[in-house]
N, C-alpha and C. Protein backbone atom coordinates (compact mmCIF):
# COMPACT_ATOMS: atom_id res chain seq x y z
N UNK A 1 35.72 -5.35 -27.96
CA UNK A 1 35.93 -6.55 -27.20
C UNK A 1 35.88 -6.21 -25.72
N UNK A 2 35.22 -6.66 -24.81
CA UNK A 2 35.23 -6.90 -23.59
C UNK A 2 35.91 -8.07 -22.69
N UNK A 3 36.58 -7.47 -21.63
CA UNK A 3 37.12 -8.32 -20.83
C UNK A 3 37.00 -9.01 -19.97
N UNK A 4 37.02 -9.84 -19.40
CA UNK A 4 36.27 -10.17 -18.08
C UNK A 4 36.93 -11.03 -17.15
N UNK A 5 37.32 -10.76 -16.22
CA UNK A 5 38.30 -10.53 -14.91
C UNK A 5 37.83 -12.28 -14.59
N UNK A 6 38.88 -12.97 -14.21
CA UNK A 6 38.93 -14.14 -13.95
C UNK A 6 39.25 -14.50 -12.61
N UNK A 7 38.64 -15.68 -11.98
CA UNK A 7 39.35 -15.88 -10.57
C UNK A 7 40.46 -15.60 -10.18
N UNK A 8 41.05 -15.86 -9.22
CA UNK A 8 42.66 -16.04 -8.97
C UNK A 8 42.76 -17.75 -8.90
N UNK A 9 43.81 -17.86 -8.95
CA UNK A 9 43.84 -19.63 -8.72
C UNK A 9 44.79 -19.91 -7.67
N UNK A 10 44.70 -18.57 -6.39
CA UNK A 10 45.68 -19.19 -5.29
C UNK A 10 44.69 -18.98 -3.79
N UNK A 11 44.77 -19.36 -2.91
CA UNK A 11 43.92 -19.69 -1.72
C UNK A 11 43.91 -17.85 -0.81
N UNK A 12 43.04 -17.45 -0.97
CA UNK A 12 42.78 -16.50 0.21
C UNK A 12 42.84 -15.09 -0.73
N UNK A 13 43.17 -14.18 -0.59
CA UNK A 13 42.45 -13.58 1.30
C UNK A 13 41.42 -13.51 1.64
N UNK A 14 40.53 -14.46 0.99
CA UNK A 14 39.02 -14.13 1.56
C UNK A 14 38.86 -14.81 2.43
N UNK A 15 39.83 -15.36 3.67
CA UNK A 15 38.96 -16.35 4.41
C UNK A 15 37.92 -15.63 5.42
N UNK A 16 38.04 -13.79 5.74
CA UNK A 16 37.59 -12.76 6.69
C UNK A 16 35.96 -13.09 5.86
N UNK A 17 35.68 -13.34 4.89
CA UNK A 17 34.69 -13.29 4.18
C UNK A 17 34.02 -14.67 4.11
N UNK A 18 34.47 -15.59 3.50
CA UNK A 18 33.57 -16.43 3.32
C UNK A 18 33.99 -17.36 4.06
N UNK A 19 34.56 -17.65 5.42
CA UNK A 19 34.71 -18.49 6.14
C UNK A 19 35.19 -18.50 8.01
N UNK A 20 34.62 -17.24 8.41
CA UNK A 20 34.39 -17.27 10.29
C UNK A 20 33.80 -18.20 10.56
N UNK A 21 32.20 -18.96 10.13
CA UNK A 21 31.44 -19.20 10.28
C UNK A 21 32.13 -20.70 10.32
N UNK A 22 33.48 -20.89 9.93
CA UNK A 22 33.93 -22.24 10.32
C UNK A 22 34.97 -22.20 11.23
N UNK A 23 35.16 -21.34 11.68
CA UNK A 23 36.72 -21.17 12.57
C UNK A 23 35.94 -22.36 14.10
N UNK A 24 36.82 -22.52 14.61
CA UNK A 24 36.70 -22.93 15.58
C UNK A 24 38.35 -23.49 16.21
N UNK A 25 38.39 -22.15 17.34
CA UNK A 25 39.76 -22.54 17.85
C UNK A 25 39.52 -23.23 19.23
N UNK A 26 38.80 -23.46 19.58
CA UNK A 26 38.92 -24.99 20.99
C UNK A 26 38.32 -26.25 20.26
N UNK A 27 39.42 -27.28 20.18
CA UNK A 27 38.63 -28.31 19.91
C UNK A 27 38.57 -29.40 20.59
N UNK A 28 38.37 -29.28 21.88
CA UNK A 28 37.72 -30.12 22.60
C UNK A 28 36.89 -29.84 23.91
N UNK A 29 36.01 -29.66 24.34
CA UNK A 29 34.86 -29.15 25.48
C UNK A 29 35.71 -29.72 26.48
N UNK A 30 34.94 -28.87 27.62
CA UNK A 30 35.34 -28.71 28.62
C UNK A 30 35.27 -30.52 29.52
N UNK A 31 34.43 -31.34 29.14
CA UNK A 31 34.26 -32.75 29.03
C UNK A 31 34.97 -33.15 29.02
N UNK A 32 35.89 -33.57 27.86
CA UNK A 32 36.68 -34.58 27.00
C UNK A 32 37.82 -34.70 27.91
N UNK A 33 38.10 -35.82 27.83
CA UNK A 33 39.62 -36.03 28.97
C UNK A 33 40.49 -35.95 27.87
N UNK A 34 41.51 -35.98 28.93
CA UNK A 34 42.82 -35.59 28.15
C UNK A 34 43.67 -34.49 28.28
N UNK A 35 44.94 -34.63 28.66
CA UNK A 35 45.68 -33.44 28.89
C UNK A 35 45.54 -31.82 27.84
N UNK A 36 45.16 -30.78 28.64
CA UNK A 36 44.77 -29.66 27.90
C UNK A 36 46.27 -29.29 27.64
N UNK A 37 45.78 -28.64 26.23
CA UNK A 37 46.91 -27.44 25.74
C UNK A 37 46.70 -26.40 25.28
N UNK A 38 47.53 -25.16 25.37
CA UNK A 38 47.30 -24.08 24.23
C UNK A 38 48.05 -23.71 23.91
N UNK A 39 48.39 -23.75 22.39
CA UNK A 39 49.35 -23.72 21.32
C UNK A 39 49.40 -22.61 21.04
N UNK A 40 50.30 -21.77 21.16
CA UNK A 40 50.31 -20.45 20.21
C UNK A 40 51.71 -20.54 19.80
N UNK A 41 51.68 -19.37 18.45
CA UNK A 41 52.79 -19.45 17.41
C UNK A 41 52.19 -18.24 16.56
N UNK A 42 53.10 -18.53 15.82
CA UNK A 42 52.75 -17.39 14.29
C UNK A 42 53.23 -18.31 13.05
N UNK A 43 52.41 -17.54 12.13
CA UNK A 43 52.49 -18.24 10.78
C UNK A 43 53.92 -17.13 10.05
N UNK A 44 54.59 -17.29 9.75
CA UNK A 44 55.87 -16.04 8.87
C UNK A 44 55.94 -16.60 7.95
N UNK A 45 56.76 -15.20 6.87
CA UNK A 45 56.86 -15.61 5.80
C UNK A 45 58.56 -15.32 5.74
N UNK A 46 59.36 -15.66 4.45
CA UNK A 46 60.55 -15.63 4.60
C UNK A 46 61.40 -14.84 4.88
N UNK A 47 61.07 -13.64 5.21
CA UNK A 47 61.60 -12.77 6.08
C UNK A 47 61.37 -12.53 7.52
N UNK A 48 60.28 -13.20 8.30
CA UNK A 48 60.18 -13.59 9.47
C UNK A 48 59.05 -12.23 9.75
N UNK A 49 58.00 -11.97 8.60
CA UNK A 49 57.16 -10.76 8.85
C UNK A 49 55.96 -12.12 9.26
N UNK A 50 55.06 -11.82 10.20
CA UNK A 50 53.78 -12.74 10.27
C UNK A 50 53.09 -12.87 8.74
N UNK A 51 52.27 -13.77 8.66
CA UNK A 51 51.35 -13.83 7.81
C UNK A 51 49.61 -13.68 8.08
N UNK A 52 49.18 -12.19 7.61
CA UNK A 52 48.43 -11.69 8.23
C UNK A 52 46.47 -12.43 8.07
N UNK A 53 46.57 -13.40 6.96
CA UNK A 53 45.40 -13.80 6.21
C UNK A 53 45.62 -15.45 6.12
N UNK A 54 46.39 -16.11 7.24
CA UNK A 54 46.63 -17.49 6.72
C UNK A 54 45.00 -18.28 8.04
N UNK A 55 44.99 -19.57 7.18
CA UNK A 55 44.59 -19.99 8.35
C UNK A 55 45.26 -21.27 8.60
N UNK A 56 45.16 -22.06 9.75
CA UNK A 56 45.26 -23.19 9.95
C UNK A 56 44.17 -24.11 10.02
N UNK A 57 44.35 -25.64 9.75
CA UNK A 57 43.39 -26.42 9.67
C UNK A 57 44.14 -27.65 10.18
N UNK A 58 43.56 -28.33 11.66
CA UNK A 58 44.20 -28.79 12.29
C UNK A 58 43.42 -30.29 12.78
N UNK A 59 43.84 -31.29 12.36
CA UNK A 59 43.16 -32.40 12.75
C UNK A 59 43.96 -33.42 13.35
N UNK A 60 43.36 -33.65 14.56
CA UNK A 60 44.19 -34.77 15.77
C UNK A 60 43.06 -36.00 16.21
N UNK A 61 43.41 -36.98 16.50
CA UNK A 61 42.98 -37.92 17.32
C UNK A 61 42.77 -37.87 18.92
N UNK A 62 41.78 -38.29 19.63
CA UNK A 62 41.56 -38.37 21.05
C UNK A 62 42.95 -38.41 21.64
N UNK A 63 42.71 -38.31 22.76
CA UNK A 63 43.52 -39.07 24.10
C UNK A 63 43.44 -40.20 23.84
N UNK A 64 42.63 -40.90 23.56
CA UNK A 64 43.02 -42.70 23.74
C UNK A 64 43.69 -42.80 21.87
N UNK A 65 43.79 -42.00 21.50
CA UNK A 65 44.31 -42.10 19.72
C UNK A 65 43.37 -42.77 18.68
N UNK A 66 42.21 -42.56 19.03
CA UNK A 66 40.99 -42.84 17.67
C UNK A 66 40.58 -41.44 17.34
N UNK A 67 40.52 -41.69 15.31
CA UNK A 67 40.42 -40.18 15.40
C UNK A 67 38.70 -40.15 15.09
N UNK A 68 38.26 -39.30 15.06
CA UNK A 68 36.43 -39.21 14.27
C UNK A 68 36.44 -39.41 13.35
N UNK A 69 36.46 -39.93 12.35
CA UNK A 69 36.20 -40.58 11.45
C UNK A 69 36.07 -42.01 11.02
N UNK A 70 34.96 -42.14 10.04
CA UNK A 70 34.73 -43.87 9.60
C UNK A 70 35.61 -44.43 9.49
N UNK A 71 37.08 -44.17 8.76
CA UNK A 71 38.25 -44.84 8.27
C UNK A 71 38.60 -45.78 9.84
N UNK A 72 38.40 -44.57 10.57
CA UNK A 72 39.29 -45.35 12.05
C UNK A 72 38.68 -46.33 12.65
N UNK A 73 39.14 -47.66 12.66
CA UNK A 73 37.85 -48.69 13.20
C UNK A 73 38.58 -49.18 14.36
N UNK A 74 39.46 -48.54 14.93
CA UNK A 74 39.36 -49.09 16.34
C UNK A 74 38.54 -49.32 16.99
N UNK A 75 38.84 -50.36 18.30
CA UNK A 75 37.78 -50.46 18.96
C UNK A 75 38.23 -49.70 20.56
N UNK A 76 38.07 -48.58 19.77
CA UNK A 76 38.44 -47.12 21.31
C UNK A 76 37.27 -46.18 21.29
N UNK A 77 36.83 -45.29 22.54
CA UNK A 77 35.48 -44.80 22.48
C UNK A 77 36.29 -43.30 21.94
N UNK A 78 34.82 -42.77 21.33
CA UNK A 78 34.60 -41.47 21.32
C UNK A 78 34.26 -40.82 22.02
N UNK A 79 34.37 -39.55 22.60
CA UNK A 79 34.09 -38.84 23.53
C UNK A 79 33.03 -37.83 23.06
N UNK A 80 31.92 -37.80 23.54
CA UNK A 80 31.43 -36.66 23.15
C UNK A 80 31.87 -35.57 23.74
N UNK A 81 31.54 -33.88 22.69
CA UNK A 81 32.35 -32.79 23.24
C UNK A 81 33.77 -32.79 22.25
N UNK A 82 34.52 -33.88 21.38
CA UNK A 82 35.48 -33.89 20.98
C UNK A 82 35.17 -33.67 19.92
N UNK A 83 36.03 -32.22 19.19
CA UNK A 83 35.75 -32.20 17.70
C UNK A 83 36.58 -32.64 16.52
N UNK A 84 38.08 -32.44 17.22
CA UNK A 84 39.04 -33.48 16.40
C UNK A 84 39.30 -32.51 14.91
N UNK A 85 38.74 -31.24 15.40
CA UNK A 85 39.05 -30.67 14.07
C UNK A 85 38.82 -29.01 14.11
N UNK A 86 40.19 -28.53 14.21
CA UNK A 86 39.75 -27.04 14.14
C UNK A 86 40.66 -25.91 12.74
N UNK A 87 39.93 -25.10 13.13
CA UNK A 87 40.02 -23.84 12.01
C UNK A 87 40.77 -22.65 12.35
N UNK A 88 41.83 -22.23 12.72
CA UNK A 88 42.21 -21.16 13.39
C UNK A 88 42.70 -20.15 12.64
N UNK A 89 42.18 -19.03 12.17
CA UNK A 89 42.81 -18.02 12.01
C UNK A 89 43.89 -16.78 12.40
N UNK A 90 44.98 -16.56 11.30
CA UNK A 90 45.94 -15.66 12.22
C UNK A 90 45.49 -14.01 12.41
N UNK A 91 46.22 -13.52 13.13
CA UNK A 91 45.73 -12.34 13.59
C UNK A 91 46.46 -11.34 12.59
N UNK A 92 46.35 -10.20 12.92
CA UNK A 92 47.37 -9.32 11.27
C UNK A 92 48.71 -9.26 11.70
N UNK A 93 49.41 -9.76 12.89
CA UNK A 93 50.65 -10.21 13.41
C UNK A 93 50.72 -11.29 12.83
N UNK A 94 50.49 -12.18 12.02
CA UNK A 94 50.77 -13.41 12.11
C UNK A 94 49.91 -14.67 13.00
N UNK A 95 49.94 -13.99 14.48
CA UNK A 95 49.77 -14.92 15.28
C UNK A 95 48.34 -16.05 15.31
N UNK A 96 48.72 -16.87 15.85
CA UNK A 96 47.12 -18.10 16.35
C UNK A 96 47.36 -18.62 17.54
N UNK A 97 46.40 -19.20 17.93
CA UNK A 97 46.40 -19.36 19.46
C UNK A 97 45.28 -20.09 19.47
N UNK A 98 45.59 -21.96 19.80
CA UNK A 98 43.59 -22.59 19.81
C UNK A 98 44.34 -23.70 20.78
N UNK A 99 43.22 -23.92 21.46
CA UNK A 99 43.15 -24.69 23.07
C UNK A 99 42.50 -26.32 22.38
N UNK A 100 43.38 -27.58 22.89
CA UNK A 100 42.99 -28.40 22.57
C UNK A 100 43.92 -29.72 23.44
N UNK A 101 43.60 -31.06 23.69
CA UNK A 101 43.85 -32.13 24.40
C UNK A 101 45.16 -32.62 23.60
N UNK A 102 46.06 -33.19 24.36
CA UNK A 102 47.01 -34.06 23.61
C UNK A 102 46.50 -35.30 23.28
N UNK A 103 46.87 -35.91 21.89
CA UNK A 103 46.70 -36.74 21.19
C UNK A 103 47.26 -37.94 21.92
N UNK A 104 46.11 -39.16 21.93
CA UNK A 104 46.99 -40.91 22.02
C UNK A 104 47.81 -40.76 20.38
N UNK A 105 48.47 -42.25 20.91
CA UNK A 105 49.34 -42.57 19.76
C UNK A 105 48.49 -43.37 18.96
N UNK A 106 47.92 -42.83 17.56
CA UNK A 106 48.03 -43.89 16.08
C UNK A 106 48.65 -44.78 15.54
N UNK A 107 48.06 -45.73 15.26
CA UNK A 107 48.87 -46.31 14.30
C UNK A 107 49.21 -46.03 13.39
N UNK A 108 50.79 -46.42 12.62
CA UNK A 108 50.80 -45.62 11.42
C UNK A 108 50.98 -46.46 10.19
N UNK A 109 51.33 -46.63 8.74
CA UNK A 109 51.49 -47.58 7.98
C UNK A 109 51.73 -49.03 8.00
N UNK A 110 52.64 -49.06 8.92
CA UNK A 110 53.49 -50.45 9.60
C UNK A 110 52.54 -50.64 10.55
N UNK A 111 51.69 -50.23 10.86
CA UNK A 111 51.11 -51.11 12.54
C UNK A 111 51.87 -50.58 13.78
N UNK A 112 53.04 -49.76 13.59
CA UNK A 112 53.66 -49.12 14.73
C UNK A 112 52.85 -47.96 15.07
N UNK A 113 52.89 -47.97 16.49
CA UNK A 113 52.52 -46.84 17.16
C UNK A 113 52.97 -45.39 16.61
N UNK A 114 52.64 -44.40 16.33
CA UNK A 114 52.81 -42.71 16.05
C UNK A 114 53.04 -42.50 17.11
N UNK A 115 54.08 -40.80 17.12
CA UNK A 115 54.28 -40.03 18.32
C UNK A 115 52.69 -39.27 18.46
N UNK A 116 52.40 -38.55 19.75
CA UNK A 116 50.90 -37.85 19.43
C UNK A 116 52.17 -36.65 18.77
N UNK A 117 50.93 -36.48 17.68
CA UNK A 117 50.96 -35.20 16.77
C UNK A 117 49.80 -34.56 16.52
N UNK A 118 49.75 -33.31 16.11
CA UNK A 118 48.73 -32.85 15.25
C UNK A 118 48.96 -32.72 13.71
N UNK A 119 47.95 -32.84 12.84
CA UNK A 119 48.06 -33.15 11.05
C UNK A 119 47.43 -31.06 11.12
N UNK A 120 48.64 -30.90 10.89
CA UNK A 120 47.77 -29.17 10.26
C UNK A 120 48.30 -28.60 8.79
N UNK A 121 47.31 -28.51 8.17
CA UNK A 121 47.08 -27.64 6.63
C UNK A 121 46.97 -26.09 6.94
N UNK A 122 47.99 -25.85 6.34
CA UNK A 122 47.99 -23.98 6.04
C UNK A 122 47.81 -23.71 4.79
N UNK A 123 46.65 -23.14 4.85
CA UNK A 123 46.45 -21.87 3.62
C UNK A 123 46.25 -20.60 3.64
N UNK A 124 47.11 -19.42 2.87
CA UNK A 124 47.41 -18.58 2.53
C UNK A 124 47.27 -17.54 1.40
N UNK A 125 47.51 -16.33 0.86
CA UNK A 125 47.76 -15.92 -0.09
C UNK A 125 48.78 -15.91 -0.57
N UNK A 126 48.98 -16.76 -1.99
CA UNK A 126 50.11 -17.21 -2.98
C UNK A 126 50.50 -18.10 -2.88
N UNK A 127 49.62 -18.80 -1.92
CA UNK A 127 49.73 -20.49 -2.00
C UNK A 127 49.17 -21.07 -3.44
N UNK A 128 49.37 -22.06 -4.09
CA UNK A 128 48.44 -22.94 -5.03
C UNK A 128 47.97 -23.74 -4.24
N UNK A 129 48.45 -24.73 -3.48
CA UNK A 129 48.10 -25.68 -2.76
C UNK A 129 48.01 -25.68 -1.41
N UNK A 130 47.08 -25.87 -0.48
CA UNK A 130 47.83 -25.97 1.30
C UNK A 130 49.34 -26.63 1.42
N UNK A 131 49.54 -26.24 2.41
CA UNK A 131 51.32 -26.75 2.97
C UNK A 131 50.49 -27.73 4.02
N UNK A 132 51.03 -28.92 3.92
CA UNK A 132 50.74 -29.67 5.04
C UNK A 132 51.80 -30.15 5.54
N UNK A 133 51.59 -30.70 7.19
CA UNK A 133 52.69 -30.43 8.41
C UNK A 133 52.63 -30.89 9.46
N UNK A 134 52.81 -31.18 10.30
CA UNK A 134 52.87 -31.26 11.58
C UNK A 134 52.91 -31.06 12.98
N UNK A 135 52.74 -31.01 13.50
CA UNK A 135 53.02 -30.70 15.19
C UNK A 135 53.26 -31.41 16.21
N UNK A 136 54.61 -32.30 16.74
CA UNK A 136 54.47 -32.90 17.84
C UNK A 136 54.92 -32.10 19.28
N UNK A 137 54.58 -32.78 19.92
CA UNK A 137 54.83 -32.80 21.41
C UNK A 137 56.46 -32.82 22.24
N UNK A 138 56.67 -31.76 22.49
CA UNK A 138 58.37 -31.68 23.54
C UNK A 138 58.18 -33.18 24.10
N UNK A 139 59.75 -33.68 24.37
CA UNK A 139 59.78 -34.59 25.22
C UNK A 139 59.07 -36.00 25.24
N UNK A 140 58.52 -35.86 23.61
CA UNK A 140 58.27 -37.47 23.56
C UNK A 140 59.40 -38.32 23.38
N UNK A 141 59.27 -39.58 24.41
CA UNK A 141 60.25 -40.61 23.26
C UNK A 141 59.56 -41.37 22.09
N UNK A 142 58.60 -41.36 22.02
CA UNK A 142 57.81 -41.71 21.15
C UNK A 142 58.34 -41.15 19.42
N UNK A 143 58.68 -40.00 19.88
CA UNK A 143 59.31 -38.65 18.82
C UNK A 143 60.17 -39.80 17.79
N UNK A 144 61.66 -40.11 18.69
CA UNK A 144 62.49 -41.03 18.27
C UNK A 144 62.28 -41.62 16.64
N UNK A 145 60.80 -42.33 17.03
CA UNK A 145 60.77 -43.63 16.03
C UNK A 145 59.81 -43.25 15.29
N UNK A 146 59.40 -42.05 15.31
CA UNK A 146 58.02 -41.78 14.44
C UNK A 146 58.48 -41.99 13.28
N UNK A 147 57.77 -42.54 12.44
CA UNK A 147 57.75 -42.84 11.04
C UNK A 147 57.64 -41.69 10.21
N UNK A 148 56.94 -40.67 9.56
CA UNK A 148 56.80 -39.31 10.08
C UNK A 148 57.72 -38.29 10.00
N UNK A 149 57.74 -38.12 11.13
CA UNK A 149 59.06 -37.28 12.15
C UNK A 149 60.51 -37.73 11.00
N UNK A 150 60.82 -39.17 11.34
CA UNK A 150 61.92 -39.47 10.61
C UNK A 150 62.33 -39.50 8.90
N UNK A 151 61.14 -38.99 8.68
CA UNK A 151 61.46 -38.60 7.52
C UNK A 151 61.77 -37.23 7.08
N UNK A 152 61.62 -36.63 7.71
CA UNK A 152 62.55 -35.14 7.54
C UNK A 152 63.68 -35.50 8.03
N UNK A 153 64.54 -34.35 7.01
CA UNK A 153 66.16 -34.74 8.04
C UNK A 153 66.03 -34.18 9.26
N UNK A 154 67.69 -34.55 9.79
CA UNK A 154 67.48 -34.52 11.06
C UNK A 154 68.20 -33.21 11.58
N UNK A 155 68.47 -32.32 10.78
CA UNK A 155 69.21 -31.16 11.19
C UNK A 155 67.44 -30.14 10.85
N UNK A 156 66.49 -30.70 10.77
CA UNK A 156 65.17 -29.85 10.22
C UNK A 156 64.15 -30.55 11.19
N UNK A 157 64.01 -31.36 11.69
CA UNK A 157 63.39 -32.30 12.84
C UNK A 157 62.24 -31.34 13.87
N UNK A 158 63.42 -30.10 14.53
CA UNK A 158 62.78 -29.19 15.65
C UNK A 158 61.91 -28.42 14.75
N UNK A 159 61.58 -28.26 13.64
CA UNK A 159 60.68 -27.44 12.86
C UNK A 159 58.77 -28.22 12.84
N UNK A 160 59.37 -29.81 13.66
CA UNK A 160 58.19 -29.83 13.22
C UNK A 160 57.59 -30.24 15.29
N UNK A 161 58.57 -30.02 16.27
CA UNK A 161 58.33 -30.00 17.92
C UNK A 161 58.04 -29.06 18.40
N UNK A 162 56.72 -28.40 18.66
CA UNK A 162 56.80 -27.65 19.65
C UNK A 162 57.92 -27.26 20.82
N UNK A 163 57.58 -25.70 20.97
CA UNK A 163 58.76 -25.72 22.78
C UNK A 163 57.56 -25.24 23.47
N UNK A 164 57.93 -25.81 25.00
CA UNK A 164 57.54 -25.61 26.11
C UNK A 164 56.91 -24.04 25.99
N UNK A 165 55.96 -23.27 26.67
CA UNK A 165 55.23 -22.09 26.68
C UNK A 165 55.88 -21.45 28.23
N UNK A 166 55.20 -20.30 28.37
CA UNK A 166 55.46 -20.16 29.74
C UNK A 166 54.43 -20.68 30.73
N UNK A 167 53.51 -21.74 30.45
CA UNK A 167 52.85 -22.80 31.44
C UNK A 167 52.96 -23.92 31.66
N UNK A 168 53.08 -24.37 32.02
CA UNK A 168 52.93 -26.12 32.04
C UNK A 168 51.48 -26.94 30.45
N UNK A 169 50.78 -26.16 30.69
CA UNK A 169 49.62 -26.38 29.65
C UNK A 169 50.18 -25.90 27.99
N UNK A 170 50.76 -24.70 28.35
CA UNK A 170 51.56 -24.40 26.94
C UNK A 170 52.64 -24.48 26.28
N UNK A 171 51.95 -24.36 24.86
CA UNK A 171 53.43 -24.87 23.36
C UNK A 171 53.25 -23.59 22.85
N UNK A 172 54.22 -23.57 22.38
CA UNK A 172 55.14 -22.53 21.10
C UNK A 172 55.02 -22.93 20.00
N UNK A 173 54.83 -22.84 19.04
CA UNK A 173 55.28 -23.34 17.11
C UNK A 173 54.66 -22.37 15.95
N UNK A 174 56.21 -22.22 15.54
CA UNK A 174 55.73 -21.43 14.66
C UNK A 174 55.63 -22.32 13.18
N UNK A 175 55.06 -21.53 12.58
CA UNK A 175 55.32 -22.21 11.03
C UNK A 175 55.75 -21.14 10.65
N UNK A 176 56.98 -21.47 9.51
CA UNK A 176 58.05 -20.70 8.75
C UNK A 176 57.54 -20.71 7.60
N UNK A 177 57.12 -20.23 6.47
CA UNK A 177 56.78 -20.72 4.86
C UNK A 177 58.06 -21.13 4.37
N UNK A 178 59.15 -20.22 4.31
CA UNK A 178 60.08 -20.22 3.75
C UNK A 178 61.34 -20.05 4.45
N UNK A 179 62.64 -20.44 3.52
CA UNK A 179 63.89 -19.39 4.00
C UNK A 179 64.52 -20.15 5.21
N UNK A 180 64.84 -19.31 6.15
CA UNK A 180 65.92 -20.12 7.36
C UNK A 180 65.23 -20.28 8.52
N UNK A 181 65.12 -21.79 9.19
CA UNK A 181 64.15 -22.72 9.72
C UNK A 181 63.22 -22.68 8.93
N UNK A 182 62.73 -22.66 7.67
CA UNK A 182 61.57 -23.44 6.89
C UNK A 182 61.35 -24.45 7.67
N UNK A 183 59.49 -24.89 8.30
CA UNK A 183 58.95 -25.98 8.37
C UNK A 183 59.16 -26.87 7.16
N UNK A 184 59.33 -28.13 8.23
CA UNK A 184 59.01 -29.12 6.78
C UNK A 184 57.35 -29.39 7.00
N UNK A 185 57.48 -29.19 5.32
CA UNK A 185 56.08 -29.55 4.99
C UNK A 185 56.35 -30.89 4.00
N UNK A 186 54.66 -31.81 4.30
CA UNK A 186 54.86 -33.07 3.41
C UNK A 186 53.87 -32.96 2.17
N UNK A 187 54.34 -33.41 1.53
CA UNK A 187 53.56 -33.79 -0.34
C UNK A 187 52.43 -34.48 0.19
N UNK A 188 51.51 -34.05 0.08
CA UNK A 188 50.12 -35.37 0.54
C UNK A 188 49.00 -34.84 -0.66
C-alpha cells in the first residue's frame, strides 16, 4: 500500500511562494487626496513572539468614503491612483508597515454614518479561517457611535484604535491572535 501526503487545510506558510506578486503595501499614489498615513505594528502570537509568515489584507474606502467596488453606488467620485486594497506582509519579527489615506465615513446597516476604519483579514499558519478586524483612527468622535466598534465590549474597544506614531502621519496597531489584549476579531 502506498501513501500519499495530503494538503494541509490551514492558510500559509507559503505566502513567500505563491503570493509577492500580490503584495502591495501603498495603497494609494502619490495623486489621491486625502490625509496620508503609515501604519506600522506587528502581528503576535499569544505569547507576544511576532508572527513571522502572516499577511494582512486590508480594504478601506476613499477620503470622500466610496469604496471601489460595484456594491457601492454612491454618488461620490473615484480617484484614480486609489487602490482601496492592499496586501502586506510581516517581516520574521512579526512586523508590517503600508502607507495609505484616511478613510471618509460609510454608511453602515442603519444608514448611519461609520467611524473611518480599515476592514483587515489576517492569515497565518494554523489558522483555518482568516481573523477578520479592524482598524480605526485615534481621536475620532465618530469612534463613539460606530455600530462596529460598539459591538465589542468596552473594556476590549482599544484593541481595535490605533495610537498615535512618533509623526503626525503615523499609527501604531498591533494585532494580538491570542491571550492578553487579544484583538477582537468579527465572525464574517
Amino acid at each position: 500500500m502506498k501513501l500519499q501526503a495530503t494538503t494541509s487545510q490551514t492558510v500559509g506558510p507559503f505566502f513567500s511562494i505563491g503570493m509577492d506578486w500580490l503584495v502591495r503595501e501603498n495603497l494609494a499614489g502619490a495623486e489621491v487626496s486625502g490625509e496620508r498615513v503609515r501604519v506600522r505594528g506587528k502581528v503576535l502570537d499569544g505569547d507576544g513572539r511576532g508572527v513571522p509568515d502572516a499577511i494582512l489584507e486590508v480594504w478601506q474606502a476613499n477620503a470622500q468614503g466610496k469604496y471601489v467596488h460595484p456594491e457601492d453606488t454612491q454618488e461620490k467620485p473615484i480617484e484614480e491612483g486609489f487602490r482601496a486594497f492592499g496586501r502586506i506582509p510581516t517581516k520574521e519579527d512579526g512586523s508590517f508597515e503600508f502607507t495609505t489615506i484616511k478613510p471618509g465615513s460609510v454608511p453602515g446597516p442603519d444608514g448611519k454614518e461609520q467611524a473611518p476604519h480599515l476592514v483587515v483579514s489576517v492569515f497565518c499558519r494554523g489558522l483555518l479561517r482568516r481573523l477578520v478586524t479592524r482598524m480605526y483612527f485615534p481621536g475620532e468622535a465618530a469612534n463613539d457611535g460606530d455600530f462596529a466598534l460598539s459591538l465589542a465590549p468596552a473594556s476590549r474597544r482599544e484593541t481595535l484604535v490605533a495610537r498615535k506614531g512618533g509623526s503626525a502621519s503615523e499609527l501604531e496597531w498591533n494585532v494580538v491572535l491570542q491571550g492578553t489584549g487579544e484583538t477582537v476579531f468579527f465572525d464574517c
